[in-house]
N, C-alpha and C. Protein backbone atom coordinates (compact mmCIF):
# COMPACT_ATOMS: atom_id res chain seq x y z
N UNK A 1 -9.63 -12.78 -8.65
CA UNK A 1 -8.22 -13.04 -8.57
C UNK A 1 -7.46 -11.72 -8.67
N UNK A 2 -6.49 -11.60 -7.36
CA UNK A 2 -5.56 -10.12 -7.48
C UNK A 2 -4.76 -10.66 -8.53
N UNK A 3 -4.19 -9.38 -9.55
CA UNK A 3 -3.17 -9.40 -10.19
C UNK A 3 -2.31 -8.79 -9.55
N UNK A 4 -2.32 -8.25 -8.60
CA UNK A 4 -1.30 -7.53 -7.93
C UNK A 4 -1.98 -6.86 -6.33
N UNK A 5 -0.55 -7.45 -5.29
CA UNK A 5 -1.00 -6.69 -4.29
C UNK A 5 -1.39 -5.47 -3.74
N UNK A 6 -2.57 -5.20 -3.23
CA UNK A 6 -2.97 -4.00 -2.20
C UNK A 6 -1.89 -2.88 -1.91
N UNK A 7 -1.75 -2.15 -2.18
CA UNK A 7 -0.55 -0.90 -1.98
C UNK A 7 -1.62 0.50 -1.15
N UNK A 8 -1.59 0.23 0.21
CA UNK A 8 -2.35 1.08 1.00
C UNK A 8 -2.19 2.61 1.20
N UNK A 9 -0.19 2.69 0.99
CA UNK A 9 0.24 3.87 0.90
C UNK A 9 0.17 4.73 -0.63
N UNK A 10 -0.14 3.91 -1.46
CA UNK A 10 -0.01 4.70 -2.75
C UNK A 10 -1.76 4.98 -3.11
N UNK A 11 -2.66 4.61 -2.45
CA UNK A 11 -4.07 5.06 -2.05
C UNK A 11 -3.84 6.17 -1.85
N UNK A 12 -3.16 5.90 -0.16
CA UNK A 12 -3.58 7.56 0.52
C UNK A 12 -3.03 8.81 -0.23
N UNK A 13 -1.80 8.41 -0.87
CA UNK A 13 -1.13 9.19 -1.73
C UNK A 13 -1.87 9.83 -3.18
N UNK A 14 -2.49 8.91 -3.71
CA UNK A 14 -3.63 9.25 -4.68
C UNK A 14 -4.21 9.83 -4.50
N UNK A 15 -5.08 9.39 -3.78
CA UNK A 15 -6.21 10.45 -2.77
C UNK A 15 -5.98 11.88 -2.48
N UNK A 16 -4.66 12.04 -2.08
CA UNK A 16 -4.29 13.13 -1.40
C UNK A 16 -4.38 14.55 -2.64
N UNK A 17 -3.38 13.74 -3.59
CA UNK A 17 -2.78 14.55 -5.03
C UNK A 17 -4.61 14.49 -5.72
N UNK A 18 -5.25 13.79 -5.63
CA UNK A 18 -6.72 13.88 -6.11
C UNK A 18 -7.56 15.08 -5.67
N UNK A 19 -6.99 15.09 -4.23
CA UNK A 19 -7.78 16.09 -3.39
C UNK A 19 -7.09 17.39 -4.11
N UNK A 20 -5.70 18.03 -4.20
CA UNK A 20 -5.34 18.84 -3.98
C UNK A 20 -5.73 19.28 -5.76
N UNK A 21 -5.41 18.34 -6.77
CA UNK A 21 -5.95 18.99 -7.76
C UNK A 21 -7.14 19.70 -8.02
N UNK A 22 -8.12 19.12 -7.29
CA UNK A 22 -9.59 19.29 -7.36
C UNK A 22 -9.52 20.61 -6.66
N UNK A 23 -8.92 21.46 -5.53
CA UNK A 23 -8.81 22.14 -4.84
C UNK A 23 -8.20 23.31 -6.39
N UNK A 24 -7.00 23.15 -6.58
CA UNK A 24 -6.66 24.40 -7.48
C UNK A 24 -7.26 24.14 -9.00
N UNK A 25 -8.35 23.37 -9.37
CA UNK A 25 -8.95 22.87 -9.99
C UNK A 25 -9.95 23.99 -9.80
N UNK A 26 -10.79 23.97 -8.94
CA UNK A 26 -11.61 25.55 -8.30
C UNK A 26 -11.17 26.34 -8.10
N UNK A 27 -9.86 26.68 -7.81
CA UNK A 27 -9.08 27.70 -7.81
C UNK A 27 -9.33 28.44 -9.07
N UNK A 28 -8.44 27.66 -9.76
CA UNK A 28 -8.48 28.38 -11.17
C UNK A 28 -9.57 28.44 -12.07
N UNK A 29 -11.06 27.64 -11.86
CA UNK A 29 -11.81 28.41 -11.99
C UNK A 29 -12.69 29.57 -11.68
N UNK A 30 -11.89 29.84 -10.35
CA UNK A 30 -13.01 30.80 -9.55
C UNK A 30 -13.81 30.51 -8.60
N UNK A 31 -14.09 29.28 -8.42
CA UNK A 31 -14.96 28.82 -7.11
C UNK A 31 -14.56 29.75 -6.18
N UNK A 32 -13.55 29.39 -5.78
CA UNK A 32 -12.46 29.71 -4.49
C UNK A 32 -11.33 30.24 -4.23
N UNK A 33 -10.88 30.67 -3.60
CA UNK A 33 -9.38 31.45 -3.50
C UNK A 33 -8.63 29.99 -2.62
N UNK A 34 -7.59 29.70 -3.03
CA UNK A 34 -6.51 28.31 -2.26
C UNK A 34 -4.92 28.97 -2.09
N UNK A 35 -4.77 29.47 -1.22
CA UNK A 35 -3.47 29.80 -1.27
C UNK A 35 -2.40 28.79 -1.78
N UNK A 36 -0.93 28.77 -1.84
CA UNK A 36 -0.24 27.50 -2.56
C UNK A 36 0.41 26.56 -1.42
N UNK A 37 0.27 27.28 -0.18
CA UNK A 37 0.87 26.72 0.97
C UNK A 37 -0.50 25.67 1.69
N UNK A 38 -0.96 25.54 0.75
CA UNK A 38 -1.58 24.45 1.52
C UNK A 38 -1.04 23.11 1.17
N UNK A 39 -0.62 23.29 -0.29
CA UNK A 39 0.57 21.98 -0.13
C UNK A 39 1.20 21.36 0.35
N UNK A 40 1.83 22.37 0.94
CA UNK A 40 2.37 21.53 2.06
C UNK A 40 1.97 20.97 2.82
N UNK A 41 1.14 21.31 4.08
CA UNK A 41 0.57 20.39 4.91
C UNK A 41 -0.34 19.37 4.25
N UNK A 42 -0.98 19.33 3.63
CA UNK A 42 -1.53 18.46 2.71
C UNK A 42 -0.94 17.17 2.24
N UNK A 43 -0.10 17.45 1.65
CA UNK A 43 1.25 16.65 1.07
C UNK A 43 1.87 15.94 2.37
N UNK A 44 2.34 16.82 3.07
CA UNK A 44 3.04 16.22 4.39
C UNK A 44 2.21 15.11 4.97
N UNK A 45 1.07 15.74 5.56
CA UNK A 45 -0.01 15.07 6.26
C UNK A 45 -0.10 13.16 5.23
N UNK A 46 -0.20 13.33 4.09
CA UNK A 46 -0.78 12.25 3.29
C UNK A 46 0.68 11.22 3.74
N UNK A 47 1.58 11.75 3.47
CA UNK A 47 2.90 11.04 3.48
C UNK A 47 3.04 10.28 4.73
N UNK A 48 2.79 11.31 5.73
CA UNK A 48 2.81 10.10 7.13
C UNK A 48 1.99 9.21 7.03
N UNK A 49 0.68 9.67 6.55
CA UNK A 49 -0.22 8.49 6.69
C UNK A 49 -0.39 7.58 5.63
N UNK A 50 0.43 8.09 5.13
CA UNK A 50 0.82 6.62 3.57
C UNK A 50 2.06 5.94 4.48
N UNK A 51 2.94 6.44 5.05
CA UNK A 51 3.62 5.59 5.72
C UNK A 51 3.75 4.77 6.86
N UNK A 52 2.20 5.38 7.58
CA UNK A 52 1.40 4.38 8.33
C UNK A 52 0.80 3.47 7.90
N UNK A 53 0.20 3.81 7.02
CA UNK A 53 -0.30 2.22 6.32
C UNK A 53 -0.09 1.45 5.72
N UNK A 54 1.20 1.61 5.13
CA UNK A 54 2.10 0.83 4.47
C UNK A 54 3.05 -0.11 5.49
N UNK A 55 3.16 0.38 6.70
CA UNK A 55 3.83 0.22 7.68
C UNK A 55 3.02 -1.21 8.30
N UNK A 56 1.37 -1.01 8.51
CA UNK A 56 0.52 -1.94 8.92
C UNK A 56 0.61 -3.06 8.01
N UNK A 57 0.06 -2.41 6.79
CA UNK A 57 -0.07 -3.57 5.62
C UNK A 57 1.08 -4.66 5.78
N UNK A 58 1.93 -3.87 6.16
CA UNK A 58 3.51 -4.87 5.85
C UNK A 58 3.68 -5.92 7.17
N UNK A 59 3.28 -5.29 8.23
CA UNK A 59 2.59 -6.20 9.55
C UNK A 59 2.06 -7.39 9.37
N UNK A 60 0.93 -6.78 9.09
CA UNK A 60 0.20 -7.82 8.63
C UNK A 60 0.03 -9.07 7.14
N UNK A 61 0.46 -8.61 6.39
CA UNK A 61 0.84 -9.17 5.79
C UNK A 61 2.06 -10.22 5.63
N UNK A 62 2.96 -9.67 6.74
CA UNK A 62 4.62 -10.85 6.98
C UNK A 62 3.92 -11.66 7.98
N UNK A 63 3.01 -10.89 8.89
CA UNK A 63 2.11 -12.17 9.58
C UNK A 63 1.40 -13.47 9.53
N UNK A 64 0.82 -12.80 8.00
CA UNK A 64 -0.21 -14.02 7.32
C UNK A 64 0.91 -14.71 6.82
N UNK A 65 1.92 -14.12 6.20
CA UNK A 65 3.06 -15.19 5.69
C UNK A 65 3.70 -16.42 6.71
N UNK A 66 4.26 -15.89 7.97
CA UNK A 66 4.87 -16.67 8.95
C UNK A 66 3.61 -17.73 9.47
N UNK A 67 2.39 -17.30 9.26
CA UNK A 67 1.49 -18.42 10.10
C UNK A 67 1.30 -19.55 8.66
N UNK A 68 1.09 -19.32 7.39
CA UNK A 68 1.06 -20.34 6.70
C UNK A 68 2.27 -21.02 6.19
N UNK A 69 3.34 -20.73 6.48
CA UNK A 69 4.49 -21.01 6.31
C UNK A 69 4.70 -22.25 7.41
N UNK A 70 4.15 -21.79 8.73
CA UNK A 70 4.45 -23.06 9.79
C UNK A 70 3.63 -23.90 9.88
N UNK A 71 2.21 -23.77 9.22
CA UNK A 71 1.20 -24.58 9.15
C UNK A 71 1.67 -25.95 8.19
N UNK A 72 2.61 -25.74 7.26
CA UNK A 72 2.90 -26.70 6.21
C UNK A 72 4.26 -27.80 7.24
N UNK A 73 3.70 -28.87 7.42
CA UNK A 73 4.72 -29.14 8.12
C UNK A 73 5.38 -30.62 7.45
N UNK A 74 4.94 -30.67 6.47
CA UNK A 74 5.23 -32.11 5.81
C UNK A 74 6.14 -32.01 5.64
N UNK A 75 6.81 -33.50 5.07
CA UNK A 75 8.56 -33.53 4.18
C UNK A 75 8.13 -32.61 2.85
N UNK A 76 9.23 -32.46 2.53
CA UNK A 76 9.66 -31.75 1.17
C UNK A 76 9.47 -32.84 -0.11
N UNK A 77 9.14 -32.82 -1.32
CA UNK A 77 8.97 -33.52 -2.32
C UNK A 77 10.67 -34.33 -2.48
N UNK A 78 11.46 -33.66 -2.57
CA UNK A 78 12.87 -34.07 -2.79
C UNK A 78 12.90 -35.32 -1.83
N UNK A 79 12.61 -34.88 -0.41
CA UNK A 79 12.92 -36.08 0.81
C UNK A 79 12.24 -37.16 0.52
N UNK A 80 10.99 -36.88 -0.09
CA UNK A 80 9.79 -38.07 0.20
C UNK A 80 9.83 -39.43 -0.70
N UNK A 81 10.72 -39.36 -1.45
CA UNK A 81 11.16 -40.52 -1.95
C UNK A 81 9.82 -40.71 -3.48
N UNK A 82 9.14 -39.64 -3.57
CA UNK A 82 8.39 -39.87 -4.56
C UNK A 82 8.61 -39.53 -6.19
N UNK A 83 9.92 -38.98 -6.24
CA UNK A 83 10.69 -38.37 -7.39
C UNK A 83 11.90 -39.30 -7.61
N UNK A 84 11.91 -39.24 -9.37
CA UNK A 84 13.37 -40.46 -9.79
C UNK A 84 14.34 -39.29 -9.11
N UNK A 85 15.11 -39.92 -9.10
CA UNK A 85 16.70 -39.63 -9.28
C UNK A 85 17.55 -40.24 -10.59
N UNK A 86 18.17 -39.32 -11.32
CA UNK A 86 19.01 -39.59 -12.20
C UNK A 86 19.92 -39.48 -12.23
């Protein structure tokens, strides 16, 4: 059972800030030399593609909504005469 919906863009976004720590993470121990401008494209890059997939998710997801939404085609409890009225 989800307690909460799938968030596709805050993945890639994780991921991204995961990556880049790990990067000046070796930096500052010495592994490697990382200049600071890689942030940027890095950062940038993640953002579009967090806003691509957030973009899909949301597709698809108002999709699955509109098809079970029309699948229900009965009366309403109120109409059906199966509730008092007071």
């Amino acid at each position: 059972m989800l307690i909460h919906e799938f968030r596709p863009g805050r993945l890639v976004l994780g991921l991204a800030a995961l990556a880049l720590a790990a990067l000046f993470a070796g930096d500052a121990a010495g592994s490697w030399s990382v200049p600071w401008q890689v942030v940027i494209p890095v950062l940038g890059g993640a953002f579009c593609l967090a806003a691509l997939a957030t973009w899909i998710a949301y597709g698809i997801r108002r999709r699955a909504e509109s098809s079970a939404s029309s699948e229900s085609s009965g009366a309403p409890a109120s109409s059906s005469g199966s509730q008092d009225i007071r």
